[in-house]
PDB file of N, CA and C in Angstrom:
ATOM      1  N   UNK A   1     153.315 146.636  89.994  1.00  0.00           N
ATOM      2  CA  UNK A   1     154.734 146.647  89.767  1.00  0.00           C
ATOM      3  C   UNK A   1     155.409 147.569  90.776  1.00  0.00           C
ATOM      4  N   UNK A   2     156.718 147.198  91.223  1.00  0.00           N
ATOM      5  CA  UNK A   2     157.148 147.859  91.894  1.00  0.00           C
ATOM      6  C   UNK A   2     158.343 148.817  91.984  1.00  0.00           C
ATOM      7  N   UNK A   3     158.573 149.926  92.470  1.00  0.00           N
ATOM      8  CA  UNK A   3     159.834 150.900  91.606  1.00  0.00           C
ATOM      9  C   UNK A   3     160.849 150.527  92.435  1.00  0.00           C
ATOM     10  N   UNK A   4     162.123 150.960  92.356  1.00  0.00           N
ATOM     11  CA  UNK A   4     162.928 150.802  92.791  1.00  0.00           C
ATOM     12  C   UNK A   4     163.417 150.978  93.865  1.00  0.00           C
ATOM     13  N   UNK A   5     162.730 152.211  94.336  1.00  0.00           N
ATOM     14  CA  UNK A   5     162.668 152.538  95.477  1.00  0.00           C
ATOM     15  C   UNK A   5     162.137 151.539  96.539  1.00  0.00           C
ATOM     16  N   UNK A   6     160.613 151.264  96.341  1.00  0.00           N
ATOM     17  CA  UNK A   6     160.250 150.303  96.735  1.00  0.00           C
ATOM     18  C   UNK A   6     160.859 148.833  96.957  1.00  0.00           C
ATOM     19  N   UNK A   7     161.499 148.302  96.205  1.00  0.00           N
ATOM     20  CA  UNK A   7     162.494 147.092  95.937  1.00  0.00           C
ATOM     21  C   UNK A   7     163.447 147.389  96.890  1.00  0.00           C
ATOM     22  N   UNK A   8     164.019 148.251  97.138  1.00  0.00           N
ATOM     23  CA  UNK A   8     164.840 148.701  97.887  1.00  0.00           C
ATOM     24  C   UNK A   8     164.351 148.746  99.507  1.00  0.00           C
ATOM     25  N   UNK A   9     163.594 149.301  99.607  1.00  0.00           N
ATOM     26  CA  UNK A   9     163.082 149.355 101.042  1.00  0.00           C
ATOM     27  C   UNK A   9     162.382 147.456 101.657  1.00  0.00           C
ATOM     28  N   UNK A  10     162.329 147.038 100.400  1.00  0.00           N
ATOM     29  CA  UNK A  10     161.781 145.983 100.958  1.00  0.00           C
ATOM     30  C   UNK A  10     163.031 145.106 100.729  1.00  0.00           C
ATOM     31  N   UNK A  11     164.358 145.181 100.258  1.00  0.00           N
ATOM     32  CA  UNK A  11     165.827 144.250 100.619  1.00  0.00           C
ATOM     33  C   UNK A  11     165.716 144.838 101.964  1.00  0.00           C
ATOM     34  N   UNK A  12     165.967 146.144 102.253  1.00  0.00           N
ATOM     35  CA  UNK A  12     166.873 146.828 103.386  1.00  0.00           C
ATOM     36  C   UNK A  12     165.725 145.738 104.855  1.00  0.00           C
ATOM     37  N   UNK A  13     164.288 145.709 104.640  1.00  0.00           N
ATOM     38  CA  UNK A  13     163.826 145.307 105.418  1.00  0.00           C
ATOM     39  C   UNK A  13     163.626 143.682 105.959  1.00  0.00           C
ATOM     40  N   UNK A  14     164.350 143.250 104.818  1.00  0.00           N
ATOM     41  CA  UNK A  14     164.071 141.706 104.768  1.00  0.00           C
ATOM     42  C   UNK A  14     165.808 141.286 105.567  1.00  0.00           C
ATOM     43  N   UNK A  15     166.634 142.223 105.474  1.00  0.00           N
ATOM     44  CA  UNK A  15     167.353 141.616 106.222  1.00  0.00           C
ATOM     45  C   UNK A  15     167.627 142.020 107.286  1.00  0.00           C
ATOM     46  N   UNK A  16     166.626 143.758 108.387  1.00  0.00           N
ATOM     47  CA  UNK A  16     166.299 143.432 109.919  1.00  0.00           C
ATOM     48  C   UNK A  16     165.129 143.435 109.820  1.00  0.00           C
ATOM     49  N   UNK A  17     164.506 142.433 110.649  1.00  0.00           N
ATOM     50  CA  UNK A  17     163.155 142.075 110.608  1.00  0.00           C
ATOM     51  C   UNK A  17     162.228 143.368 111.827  1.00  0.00           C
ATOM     52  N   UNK A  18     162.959 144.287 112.744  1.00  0.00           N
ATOM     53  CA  UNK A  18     161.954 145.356 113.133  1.00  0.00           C
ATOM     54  C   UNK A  18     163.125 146.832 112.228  1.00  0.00           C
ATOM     55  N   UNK A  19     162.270 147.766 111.918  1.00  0.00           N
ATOM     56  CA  UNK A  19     163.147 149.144 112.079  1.00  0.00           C
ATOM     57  C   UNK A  19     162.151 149.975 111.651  1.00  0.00           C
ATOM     58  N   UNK A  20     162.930 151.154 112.335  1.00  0.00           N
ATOM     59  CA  UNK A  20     161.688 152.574 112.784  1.00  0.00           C
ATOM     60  C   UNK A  20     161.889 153.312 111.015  1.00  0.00           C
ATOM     61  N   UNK A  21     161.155 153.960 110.866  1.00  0.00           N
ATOM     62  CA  UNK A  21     161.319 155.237 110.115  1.00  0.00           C
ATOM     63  C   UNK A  21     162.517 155.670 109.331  1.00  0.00           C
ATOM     64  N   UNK A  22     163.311 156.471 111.076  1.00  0.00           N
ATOM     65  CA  UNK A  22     164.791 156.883 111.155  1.00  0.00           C
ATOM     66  C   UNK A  22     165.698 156.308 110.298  1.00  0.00           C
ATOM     67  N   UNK A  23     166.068 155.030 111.194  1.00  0.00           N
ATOM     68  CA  UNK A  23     166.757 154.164 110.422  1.00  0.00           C
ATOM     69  C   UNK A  23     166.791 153.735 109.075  1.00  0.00           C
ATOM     70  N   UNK A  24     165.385 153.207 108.692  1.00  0.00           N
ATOM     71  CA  UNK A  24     164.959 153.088 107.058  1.00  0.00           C
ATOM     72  C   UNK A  24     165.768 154.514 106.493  1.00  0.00           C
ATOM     73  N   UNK A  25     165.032 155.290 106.441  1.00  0.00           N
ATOM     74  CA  UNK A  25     165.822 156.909 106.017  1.00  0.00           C
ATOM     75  C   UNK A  25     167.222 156.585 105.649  1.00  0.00           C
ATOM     76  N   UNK A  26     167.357 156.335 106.421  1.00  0.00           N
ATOM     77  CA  UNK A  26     169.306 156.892 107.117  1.00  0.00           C
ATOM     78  C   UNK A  26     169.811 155.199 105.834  1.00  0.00           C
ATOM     79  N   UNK A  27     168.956 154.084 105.919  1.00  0.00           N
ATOM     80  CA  UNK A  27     170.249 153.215 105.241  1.00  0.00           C
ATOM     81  C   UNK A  27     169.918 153.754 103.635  1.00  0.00           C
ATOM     82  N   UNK A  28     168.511 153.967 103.359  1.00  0.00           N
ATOM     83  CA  UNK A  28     167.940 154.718 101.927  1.00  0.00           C
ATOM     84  C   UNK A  28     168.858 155.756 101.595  1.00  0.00           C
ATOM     85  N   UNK A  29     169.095 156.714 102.529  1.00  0.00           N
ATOM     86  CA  UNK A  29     170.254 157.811 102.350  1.00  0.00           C
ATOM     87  C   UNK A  29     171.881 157.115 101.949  1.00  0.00           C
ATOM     88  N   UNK A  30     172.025 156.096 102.301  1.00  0.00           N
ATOM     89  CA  UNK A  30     173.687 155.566 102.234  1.00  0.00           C
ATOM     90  C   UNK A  30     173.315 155.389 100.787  1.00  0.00           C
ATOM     91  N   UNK A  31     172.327 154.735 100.693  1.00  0.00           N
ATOM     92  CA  UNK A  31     172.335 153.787  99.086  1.00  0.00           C
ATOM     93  C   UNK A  31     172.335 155.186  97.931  1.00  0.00           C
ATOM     94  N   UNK A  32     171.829 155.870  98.325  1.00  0.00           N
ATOM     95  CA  UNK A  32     171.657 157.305  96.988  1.00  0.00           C
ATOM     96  C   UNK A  32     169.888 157.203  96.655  1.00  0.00           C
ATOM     97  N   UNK A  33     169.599 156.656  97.761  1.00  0.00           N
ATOM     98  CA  UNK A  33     167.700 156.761  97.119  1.00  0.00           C
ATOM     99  C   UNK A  33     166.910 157.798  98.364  1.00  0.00           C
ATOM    100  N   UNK A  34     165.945 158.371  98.018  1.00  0.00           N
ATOM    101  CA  UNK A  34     165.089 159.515  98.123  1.00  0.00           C
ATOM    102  C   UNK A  34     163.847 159.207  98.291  1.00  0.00           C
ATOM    103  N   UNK A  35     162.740 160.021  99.039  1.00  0.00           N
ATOM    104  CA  UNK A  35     161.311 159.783  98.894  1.00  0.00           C
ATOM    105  C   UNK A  35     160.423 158.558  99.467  1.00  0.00           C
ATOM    106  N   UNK A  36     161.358 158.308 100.629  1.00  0.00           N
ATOM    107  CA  UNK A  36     161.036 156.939 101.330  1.00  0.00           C
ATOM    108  C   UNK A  36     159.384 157.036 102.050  1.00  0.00           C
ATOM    109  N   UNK A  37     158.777 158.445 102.474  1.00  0.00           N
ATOM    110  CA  UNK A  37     157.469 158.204 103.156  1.00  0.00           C
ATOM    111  C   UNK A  37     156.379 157.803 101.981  1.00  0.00           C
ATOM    112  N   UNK A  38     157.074 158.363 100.978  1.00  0.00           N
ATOM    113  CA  UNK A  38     155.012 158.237  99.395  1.00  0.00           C
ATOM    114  C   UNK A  38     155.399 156.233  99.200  1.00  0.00           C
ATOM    115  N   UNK A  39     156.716 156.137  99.173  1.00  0.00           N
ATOM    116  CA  UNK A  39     156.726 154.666  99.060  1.00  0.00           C
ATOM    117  C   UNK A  39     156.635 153.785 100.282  1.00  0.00           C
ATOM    118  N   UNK A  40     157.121 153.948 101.077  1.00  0.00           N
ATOM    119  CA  UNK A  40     156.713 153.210 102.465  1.00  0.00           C
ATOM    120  C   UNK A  40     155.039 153.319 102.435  1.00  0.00           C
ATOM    121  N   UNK A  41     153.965 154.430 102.380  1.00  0.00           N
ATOM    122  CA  UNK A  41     152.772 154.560 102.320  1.00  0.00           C
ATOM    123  C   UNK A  41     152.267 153.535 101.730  1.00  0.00           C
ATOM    124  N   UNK A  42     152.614 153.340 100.203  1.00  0.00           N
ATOM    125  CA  UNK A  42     152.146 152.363  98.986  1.00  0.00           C
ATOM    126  C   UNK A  42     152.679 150.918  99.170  1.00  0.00           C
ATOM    127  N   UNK A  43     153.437 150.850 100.348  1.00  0.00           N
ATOM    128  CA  UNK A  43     153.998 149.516 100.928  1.00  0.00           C
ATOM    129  C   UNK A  43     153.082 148.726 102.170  1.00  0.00           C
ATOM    130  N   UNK A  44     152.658 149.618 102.464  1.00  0.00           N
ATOM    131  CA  UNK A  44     151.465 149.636 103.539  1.00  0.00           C
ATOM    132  C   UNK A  44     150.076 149.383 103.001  1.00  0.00           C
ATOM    133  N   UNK A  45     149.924 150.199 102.201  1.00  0.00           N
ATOM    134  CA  UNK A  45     148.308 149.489 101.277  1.00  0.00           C
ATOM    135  C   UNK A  45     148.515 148.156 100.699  1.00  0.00           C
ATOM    136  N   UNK A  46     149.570 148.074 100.157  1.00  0.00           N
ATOM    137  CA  UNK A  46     149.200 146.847  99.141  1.00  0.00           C
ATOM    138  C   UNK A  46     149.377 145.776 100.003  1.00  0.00           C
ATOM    139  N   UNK A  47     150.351 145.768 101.592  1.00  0.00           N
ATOM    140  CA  UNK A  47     150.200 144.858 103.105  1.00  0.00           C
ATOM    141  C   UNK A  47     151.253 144.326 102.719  1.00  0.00           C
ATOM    142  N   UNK A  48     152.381 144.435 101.704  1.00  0.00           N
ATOM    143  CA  UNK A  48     153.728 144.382 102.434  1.00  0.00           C
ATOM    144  C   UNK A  48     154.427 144.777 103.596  1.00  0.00           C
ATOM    145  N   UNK A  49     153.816 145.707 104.397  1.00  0.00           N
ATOM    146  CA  UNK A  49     154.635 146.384 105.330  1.00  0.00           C
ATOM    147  C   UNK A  49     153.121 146.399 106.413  1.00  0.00           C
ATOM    148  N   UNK A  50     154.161 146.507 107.331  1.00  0.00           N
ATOM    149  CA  UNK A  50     153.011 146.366 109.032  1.00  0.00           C
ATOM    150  C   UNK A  50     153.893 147.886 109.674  1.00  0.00           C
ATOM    151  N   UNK A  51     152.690 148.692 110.024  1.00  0.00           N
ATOM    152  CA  UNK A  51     153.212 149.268 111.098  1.00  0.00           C
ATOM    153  C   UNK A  51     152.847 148.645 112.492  1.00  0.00           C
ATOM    154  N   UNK A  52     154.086 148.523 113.214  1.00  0.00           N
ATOM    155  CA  UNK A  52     154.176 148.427 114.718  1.00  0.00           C
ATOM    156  C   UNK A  52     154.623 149.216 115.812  1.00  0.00           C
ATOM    157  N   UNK A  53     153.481 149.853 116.781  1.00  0.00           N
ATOM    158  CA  UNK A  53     153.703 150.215 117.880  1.00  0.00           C
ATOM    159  C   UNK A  53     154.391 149.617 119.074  1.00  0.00           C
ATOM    160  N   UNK A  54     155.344 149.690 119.505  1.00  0.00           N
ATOM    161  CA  UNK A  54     155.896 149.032 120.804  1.00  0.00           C
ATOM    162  C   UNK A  54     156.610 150.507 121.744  1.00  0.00           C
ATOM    163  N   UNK A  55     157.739 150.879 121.509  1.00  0.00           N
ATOM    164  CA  UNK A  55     158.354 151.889 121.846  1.00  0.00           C
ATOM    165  C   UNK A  55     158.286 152.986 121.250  1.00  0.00           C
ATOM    166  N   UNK A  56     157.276 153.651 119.921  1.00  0.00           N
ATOM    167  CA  UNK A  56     157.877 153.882 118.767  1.00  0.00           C
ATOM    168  C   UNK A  56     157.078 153.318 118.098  1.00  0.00           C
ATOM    169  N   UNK A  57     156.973 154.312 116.429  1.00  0.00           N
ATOM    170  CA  UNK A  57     156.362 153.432 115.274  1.00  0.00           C
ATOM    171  C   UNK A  57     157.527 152.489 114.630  1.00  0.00           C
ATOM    172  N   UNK A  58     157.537 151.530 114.637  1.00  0.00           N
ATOM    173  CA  UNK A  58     158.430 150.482 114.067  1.00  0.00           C
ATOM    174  C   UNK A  58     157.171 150.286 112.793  1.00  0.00           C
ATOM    175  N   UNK A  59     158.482 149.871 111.863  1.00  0.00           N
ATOM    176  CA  UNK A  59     157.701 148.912 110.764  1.00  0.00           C
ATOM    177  C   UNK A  59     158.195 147.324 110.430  1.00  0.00           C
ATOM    178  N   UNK A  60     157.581 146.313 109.720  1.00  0.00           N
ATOM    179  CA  UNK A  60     157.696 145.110 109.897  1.00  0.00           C
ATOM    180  C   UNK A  60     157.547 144.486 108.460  1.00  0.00           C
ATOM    181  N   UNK A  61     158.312 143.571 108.045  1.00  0.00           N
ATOM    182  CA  UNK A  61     157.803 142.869 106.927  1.00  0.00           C
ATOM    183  C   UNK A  61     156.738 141.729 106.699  1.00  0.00           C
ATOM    184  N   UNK A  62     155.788 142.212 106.247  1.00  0.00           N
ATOM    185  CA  UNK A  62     154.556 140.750 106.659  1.00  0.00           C
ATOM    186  C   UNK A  62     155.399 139.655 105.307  1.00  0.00           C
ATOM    187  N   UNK A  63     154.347 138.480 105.430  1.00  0.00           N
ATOM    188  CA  UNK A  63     154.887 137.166 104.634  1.00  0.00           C
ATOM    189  C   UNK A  63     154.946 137.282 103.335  1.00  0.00           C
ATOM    190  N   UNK A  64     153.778 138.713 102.812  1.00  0.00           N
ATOM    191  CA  UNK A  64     153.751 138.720 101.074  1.00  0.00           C
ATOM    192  C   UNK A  64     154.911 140.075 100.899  1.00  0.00           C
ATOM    193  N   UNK A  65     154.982 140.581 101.968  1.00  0.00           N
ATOM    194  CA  UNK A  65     156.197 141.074 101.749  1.00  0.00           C
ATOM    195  C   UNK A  65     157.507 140.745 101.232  1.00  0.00           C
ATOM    196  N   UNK A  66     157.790 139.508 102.100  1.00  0.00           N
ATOM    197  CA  UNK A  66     158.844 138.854 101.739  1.00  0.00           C
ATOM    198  C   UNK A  66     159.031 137.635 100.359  1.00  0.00           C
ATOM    199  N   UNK A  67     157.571 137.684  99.893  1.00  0.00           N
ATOM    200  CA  UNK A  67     157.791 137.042  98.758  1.00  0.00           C
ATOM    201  C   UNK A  67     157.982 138.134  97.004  1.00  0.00           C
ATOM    202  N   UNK A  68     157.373 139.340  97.762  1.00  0.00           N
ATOM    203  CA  UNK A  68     157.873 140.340  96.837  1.00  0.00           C
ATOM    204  C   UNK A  68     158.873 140.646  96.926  1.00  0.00           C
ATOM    205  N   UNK A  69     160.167 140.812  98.251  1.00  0.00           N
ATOM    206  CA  UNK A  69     161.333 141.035  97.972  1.00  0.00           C
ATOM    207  C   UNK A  69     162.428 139.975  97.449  1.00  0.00           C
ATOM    208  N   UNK A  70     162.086 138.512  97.267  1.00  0.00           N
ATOM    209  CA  UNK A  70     162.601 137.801  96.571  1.00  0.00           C
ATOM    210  C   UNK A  70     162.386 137.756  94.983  1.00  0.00           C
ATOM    211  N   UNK A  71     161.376 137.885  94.703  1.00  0.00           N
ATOM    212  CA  UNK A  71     160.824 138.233  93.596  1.00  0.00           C
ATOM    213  C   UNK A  71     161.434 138.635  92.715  1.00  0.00           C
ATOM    214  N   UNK A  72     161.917 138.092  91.642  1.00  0.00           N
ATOM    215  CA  UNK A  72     162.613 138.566  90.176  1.00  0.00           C
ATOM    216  C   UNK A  72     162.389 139.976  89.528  1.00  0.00           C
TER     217      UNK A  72
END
């Protein structure tokens, strides 16, 4: 199951498909939510989330990602 936080990071990501860290932070901060690295971590094990190296650690939404952020 997933908290809210989590739910959250995975809308913010489903609608830009690359963003760093920073950014995640910064739109988590507009919304009033907190504690984005212990949940980004637990987003990464379960393989919703890809980290990507290019310029920078970017992160990415894989495909079961995006069926958890539609998800009821």
């Amino acid at each position: 199951m997933l908290s809210d936080t989590e739910r959250k990071i995975l809308e913010i990501m489903s609608k830009q498909l690359l963003i760093n860290k920073g950014e995640l932070i910064s739109k988590l901060e507009q919304s009033g939510v907190n504690g984005t690295g212990l949940n980004l971590s637990k987003l990464l094990e379960m393989g919703y989330v890809e980290k990507v190296e290019s310029l920078g650690v970017c992160y990415v939404l894989t495909q079961s990602g995006q069926r958890a952020a539609r998800a009821p």
